[in-house]
PDB file of N, CA and C in Angstrom:
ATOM      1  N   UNK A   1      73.651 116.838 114.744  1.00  0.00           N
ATOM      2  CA  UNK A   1      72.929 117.759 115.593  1.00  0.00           C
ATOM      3  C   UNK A   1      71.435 117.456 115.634  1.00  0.00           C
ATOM      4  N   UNK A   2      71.261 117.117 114.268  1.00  0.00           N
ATOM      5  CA  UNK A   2      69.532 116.978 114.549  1.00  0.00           C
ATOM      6  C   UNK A   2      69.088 115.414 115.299  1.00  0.00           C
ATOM      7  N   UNK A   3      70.228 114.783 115.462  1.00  0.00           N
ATOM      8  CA  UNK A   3      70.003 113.439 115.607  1.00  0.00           C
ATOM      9  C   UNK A   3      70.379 113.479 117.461  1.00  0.00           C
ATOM     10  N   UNK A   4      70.688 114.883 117.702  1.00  0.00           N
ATOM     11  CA  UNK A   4      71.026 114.359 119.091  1.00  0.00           C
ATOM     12  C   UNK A   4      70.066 114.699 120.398  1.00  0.00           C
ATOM     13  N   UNK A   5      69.470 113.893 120.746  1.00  0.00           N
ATOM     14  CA  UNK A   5      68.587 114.106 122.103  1.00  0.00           C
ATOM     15  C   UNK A   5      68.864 114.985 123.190  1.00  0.00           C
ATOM     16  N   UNK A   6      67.793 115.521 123.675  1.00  0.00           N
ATOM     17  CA  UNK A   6      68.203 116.749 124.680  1.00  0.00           C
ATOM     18  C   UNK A   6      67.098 115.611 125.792  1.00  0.00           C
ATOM     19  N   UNK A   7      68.217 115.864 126.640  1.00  0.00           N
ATOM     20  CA  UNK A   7      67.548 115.443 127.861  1.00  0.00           C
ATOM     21  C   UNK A   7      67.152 116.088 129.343  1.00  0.00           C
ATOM     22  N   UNK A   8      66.067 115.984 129.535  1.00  0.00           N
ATOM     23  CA  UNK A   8      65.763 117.023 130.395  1.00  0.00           C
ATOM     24  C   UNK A   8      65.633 116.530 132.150  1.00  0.00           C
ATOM     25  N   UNK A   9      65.681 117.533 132.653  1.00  0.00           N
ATOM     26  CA  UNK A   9      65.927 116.678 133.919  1.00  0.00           C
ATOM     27  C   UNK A   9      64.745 117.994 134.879  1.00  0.00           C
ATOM     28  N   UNK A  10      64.049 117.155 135.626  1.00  0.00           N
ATOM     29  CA  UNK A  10      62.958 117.453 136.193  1.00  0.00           C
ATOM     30  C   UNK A  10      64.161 118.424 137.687  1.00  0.00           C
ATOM     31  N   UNK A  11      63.457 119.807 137.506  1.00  0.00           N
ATOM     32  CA  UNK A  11      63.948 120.617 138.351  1.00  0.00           C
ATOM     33  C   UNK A  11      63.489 120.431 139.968  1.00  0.00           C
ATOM     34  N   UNK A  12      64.186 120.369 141.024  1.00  0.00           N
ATOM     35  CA  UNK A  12      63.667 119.990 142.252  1.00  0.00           C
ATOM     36  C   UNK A  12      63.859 121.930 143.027  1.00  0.00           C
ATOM     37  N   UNK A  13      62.687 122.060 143.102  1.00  0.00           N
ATOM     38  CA  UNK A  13      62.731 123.109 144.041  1.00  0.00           C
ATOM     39  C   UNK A  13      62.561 123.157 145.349  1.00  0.00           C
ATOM     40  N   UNK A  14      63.602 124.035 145.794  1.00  0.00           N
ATOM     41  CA  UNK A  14      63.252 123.745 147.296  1.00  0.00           C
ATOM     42  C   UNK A  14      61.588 124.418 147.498  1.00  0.00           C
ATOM     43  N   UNK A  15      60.998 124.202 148.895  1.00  0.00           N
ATOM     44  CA  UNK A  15      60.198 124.899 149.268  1.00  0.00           C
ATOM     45  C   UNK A  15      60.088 125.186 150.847  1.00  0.00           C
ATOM     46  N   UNK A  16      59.379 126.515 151.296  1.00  0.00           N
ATOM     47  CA  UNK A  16      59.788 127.339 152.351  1.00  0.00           C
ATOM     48  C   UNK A  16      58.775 126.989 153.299  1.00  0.00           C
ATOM     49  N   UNK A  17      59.013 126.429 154.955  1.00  0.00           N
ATOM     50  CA  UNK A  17      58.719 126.551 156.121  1.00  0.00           C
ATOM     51  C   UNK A  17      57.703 127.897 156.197  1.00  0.00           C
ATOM     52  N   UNK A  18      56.187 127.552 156.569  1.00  0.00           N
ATOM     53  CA  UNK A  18      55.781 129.377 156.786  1.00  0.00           C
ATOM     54  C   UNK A  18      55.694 129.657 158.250  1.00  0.00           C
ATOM     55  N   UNK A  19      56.439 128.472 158.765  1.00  0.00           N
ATOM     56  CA  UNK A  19      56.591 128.953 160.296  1.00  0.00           C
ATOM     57  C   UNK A  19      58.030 129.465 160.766  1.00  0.00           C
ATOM     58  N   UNK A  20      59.159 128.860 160.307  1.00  0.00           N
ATOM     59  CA  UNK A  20      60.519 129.216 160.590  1.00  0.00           C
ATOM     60  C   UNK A  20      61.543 129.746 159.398  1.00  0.00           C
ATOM     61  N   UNK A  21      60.547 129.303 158.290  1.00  0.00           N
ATOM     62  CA  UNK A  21      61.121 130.524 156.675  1.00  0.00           C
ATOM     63  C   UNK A  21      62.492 129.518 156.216  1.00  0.00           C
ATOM     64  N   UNK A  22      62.670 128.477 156.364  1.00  0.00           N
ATOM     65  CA  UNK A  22      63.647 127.824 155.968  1.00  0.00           C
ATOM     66  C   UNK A  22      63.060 127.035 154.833  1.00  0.00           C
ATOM     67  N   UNK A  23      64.083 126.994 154.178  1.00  0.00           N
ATOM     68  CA  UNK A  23      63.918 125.883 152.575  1.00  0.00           C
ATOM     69  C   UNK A  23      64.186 124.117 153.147  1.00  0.00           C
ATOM     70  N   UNK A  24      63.476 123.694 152.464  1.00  0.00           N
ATOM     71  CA  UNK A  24      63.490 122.055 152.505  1.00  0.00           C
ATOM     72  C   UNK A  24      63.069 121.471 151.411  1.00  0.00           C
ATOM     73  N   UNK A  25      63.815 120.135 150.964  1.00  0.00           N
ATOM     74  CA  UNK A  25      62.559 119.614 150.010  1.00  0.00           C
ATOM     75  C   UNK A  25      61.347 119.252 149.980  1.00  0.00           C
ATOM     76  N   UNK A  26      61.270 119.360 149.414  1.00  0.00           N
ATOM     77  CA  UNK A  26      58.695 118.959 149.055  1.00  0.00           C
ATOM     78  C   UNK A  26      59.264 118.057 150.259  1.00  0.00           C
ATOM     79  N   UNK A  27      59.496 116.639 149.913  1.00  0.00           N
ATOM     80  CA  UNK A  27      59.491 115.701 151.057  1.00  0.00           C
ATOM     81  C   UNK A  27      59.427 115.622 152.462  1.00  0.00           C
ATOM     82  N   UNK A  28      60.466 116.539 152.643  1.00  0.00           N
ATOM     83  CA  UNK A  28      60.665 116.910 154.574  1.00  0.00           C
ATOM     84  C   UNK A  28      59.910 117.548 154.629  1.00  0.00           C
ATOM     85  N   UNK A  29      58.954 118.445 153.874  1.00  0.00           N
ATOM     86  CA  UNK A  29      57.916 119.312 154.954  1.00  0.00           C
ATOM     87  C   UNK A  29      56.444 118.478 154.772  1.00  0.00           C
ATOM     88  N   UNK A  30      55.595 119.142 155.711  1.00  0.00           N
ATOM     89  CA  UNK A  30      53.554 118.783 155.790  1.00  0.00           C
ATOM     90  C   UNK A  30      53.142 119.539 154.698  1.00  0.00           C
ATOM     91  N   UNK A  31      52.402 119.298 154.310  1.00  0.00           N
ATOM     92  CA  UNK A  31      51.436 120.009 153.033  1.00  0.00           C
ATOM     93  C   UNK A  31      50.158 120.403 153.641  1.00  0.00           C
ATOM     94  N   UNK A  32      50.151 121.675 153.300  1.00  0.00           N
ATOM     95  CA  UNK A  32      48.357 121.921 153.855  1.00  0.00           C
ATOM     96  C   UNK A  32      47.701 122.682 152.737  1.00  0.00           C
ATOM     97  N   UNK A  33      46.321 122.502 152.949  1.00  0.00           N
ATOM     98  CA  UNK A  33      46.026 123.124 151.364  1.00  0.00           C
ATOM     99  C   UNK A  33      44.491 123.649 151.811  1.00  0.00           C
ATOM    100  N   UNK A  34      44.002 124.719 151.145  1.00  0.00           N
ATOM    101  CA  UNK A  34      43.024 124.687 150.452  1.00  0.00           C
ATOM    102  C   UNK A  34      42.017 124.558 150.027  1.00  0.00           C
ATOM    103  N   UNK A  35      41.172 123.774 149.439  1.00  0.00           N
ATOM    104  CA  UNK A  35      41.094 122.962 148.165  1.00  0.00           C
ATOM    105  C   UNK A  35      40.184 123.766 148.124  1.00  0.00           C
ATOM    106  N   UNK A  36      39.824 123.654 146.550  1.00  0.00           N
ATOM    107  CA  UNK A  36      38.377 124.555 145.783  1.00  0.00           C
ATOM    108  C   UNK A  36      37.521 125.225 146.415  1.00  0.00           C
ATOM    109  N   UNK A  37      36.807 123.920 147.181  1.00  0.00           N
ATOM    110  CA  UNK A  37      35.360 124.520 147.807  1.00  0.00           C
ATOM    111  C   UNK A  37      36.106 125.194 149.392  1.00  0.00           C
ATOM    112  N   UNK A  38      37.284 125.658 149.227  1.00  0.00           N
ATOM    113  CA  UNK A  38      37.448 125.910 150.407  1.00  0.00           C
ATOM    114  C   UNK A  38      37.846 125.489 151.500  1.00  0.00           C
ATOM    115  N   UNK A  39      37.949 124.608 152.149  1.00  0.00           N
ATOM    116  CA  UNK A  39      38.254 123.572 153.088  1.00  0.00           C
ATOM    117  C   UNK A  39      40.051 123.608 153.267  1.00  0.00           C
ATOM    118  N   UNK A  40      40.045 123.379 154.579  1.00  0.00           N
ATOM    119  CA  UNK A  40      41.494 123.937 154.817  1.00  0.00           C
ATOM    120  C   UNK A  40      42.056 122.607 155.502  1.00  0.00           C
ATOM    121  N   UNK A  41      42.726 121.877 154.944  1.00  0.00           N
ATOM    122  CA  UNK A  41      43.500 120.477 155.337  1.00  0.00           C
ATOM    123  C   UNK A  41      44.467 120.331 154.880  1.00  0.00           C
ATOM    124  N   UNK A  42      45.213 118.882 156.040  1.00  0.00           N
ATOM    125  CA  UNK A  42      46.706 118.117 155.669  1.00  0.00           C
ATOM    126  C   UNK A  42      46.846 117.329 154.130  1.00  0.00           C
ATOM    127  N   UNK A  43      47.404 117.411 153.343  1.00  0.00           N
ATOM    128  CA  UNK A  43      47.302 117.123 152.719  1.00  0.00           C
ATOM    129  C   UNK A  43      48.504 115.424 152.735  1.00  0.00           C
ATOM    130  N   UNK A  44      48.877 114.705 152.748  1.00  0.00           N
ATOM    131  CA  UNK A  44      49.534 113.448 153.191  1.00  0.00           C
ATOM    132  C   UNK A  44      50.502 112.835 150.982  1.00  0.00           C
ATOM    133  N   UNK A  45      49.827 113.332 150.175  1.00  0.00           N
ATOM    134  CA  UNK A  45      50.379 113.041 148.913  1.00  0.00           C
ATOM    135  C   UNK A  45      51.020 113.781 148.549  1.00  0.00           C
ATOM    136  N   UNK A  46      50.674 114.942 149.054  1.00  0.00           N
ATOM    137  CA  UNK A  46      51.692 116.307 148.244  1.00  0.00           C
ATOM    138  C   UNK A  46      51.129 116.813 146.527  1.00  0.00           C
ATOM    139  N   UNK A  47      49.732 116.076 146.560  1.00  0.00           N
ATOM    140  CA  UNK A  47      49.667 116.558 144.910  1.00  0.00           C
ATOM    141  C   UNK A  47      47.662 116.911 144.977  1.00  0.00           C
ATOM    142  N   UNK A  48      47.341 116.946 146.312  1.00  0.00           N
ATOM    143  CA  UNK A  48      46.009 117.403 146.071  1.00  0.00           C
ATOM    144  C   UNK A  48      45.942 118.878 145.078  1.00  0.00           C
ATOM    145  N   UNK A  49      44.689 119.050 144.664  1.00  0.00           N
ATOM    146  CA  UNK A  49      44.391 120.180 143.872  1.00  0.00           C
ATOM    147  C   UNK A  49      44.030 121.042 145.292  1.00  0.00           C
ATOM    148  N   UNK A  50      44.737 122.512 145.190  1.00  0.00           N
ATOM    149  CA  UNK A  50      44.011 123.679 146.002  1.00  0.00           C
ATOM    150  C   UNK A  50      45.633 124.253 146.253  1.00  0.00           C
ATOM    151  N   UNK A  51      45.524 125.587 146.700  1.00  0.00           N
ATOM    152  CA  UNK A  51      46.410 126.375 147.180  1.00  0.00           C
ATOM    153  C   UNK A  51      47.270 125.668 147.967  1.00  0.00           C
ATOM    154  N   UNK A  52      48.576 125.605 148.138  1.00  0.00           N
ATOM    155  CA  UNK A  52      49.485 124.556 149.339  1.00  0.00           C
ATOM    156  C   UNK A  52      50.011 125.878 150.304  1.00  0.00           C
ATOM    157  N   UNK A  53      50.943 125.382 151.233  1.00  0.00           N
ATOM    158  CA  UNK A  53      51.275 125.803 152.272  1.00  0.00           C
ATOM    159  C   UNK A  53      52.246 125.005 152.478  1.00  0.00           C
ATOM    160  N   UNK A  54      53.567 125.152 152.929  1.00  0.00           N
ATOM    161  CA  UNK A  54      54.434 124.018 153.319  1.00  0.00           C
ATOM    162  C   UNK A  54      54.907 124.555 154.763  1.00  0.00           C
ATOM    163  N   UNK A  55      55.339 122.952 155.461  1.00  0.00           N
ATOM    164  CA  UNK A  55      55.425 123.168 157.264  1.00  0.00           C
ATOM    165  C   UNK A  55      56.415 122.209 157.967  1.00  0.00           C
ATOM    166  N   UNK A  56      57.561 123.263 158.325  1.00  0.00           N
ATOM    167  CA  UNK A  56      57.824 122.075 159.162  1.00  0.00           C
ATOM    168  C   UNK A  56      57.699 120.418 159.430  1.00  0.00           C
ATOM    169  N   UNK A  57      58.016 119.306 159.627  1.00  0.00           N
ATOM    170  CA  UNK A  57      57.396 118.484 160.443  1.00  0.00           C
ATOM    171  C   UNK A  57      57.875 118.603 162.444  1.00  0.00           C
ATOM    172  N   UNK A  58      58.218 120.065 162.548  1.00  0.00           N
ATOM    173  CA  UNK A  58      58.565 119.871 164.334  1.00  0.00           C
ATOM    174  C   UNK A  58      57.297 120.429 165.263  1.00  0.00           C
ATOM    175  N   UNK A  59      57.199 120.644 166.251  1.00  0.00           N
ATOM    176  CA  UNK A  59      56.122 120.922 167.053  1.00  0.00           C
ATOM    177  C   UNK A  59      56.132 122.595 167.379  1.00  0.00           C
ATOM    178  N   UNK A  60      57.789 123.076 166.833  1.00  0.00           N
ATOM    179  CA  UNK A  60      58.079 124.574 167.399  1.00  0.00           C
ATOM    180  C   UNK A  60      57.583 125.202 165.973  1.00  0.00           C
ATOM    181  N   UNK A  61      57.832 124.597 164.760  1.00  0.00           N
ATOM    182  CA  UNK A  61      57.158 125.885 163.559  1.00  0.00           C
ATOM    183  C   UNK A  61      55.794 125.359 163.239  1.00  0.00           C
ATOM    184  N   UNK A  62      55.219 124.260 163.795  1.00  0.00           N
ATOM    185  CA  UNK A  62      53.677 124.605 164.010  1.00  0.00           C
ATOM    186  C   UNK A  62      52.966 125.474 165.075  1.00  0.00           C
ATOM    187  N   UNK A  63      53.541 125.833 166.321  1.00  0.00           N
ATOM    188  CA  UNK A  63      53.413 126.536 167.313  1.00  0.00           C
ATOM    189  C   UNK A  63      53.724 127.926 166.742  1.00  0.00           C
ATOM    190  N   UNK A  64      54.985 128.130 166.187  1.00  0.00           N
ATOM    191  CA  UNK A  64      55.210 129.218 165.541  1.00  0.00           C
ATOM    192  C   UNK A  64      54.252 130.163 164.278  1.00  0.00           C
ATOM    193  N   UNK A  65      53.893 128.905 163.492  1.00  0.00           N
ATOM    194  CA  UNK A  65      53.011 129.224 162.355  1.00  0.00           C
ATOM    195  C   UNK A  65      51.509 129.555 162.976  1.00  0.00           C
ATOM    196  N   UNK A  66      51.223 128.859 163.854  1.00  0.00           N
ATOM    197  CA  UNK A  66      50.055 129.164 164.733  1.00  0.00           C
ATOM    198  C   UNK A  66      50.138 130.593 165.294  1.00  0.00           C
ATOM    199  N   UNK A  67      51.281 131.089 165.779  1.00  0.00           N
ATOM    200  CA  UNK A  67      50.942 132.312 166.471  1.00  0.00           C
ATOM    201  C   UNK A  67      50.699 133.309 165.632  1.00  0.00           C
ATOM    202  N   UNK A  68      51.951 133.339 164.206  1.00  0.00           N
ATOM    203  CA  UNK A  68      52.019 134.285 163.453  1.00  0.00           C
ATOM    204  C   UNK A  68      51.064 134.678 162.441  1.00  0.00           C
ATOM    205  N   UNK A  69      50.066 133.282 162.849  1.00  0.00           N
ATOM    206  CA  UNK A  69      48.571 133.178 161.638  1.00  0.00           C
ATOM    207  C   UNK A  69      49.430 132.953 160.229  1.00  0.00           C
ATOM    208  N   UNK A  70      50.413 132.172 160.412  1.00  0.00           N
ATOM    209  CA  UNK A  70      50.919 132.077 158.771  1.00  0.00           C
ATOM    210  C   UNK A  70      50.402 131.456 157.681  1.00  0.00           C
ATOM    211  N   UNK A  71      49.597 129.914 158.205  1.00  0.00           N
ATOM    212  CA  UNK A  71      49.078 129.550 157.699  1.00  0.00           C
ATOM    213  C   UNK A  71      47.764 129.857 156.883  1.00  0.00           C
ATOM    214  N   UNK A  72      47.425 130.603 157.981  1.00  0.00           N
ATOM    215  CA  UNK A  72      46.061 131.347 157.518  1.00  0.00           C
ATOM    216  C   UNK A  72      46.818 132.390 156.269  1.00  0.00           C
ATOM    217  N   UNK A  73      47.504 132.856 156.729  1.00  0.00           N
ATOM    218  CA  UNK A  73      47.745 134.379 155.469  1.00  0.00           C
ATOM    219  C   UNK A  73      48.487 133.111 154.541  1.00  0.00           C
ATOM    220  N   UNK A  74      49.281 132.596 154.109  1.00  0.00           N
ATOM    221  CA  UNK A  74      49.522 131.611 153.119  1.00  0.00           C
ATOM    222  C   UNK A  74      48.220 131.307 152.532  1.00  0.00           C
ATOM    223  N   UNK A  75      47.437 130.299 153.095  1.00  0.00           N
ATOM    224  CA  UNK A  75      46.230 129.974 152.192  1.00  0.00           C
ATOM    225  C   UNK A  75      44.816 131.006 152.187  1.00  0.00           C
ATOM    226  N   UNK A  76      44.902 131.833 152.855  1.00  0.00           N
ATOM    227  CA  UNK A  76      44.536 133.086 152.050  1.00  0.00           C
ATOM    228  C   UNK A  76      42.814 132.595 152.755  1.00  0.00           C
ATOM    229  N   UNK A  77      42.552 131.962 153.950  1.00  0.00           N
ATOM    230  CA  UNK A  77      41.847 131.413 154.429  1.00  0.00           C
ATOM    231  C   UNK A  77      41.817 131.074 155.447  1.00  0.00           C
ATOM    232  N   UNK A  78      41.049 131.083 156.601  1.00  0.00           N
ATOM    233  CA  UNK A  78      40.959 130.762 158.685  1.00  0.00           C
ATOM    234  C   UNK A  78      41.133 129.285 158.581  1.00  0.00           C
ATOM    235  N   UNK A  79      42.248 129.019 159.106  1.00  0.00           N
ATOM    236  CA  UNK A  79      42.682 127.650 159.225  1.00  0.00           C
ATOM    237  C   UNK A  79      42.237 127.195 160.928  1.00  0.00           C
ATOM    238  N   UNK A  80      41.477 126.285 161.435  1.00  0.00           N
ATOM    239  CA  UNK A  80      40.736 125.967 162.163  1.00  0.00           C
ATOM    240  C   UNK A  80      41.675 125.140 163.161  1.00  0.00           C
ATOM    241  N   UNK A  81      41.271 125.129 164.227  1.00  0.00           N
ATOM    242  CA  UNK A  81      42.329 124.524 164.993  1.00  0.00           C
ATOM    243  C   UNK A  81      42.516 122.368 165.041  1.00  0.00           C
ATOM    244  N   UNK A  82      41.534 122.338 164.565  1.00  0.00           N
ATOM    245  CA  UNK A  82      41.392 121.014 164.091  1.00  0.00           C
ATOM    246  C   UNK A  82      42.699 120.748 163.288  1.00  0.00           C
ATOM    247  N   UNK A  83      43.147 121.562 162.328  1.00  0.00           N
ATOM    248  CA  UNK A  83      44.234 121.556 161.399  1.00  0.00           C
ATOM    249  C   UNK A  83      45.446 121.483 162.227  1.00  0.00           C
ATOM    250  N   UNK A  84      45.681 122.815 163.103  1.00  0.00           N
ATOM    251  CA  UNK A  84      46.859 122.746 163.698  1.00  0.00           C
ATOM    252  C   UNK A  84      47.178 121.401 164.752  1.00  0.00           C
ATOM    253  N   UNK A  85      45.731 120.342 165.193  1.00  0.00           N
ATOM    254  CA  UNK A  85      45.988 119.903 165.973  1.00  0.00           C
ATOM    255  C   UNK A  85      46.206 118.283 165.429  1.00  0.00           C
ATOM    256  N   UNK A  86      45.926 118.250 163.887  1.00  0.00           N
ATOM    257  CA  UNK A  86      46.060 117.191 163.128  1.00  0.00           C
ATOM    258  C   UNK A  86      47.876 117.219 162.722  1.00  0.00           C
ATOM    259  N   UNK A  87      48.339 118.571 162.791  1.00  0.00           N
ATOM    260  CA  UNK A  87      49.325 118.998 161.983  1.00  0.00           C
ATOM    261  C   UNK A  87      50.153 117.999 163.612  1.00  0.00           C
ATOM    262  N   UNK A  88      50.344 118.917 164.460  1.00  0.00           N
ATOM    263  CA  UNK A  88      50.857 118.509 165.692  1.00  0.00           C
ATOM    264  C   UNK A  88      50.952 116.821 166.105  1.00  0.00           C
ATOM    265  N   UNK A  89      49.701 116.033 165.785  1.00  0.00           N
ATOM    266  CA  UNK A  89      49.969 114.899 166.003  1.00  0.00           C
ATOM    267  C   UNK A  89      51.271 114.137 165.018  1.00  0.00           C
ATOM    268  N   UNK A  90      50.953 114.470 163.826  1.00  0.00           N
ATOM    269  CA  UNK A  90      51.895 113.978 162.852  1.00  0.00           C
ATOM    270  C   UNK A  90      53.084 114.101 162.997  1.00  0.00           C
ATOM    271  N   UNK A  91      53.532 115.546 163.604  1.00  0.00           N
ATOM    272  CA  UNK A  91      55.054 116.240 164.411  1.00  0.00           C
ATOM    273  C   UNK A  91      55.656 114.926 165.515  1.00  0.00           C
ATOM    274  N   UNK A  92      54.398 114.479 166.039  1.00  0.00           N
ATOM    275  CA  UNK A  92      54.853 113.879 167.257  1.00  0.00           C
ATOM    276  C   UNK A  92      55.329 112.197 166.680  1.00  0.00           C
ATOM    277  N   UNK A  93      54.500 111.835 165.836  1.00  0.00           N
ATOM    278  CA  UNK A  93      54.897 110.249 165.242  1.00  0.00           C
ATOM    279  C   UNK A  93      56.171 110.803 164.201  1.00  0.00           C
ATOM    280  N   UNK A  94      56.299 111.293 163.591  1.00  0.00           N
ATOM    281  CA  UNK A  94      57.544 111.786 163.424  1.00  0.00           C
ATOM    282  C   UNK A  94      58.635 111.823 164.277  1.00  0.00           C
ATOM    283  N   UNK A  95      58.480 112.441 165.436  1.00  0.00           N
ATOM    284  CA  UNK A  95      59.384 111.805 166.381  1.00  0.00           C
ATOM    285  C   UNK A  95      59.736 110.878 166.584  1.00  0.00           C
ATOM    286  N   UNK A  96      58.644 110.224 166.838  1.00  0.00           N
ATOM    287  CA  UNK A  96      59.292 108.352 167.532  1.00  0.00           C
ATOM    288  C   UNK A  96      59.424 107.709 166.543  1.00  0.00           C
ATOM    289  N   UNK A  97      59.585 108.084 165.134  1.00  0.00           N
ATOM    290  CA  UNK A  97      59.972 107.114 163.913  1.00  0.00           C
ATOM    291  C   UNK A  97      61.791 107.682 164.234  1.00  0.00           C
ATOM    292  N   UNK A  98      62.064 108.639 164.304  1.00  0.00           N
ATOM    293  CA  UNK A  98      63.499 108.757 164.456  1.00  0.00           C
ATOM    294  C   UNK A  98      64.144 108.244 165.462  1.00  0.00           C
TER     295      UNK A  98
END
């Protein structure tokens, strides 16, 4: 017993769409964040420091998240339209990679 190794296995949580409320892994969704001093951006690594937000990658739950101000009430901060319109391009090359 004392000789036997416990092995642990890194838990994968899903995480939730704040435009259409659906679960996905970290992977399939956009990351938006935050960060310290405030500043409200895409995040592209998934491991910046600051508050996250997870999104869709389609063009309807960024449109969606846009109307409902989700993003904004998620990061707890006025997310600028620069964001939604950085978010949107990425939706669209996403497309034509499929």
């Amino acid at each position: 017993m004392m000789g036997e190794e416990r092995k642990t296995e890194k838990r994968k949580r899903p995480r939730t769409c704040v435009g259409c409320g659906e679960e996905s892994p970290k992977r399939e969704l956009l990351r938006v964040i935050r960060t310290p001093e405030g500043e409200v951006r895409y995040d592209p690594t998934g491991r910046a420091n600051g508050r996250g937000a997870y999104i869709c990658s389609c063009r309807e739950c960024v449109a969606l998240a846009k109307k409902k101000k989700a993003l904004s009430r998620a990061l707890k901060s006025d997310v600028s339209e620069d964001v939604y319109e950085n978010l949107l391009a990425l939706c669209i090359d996403e497309m034509r990679e499929a």
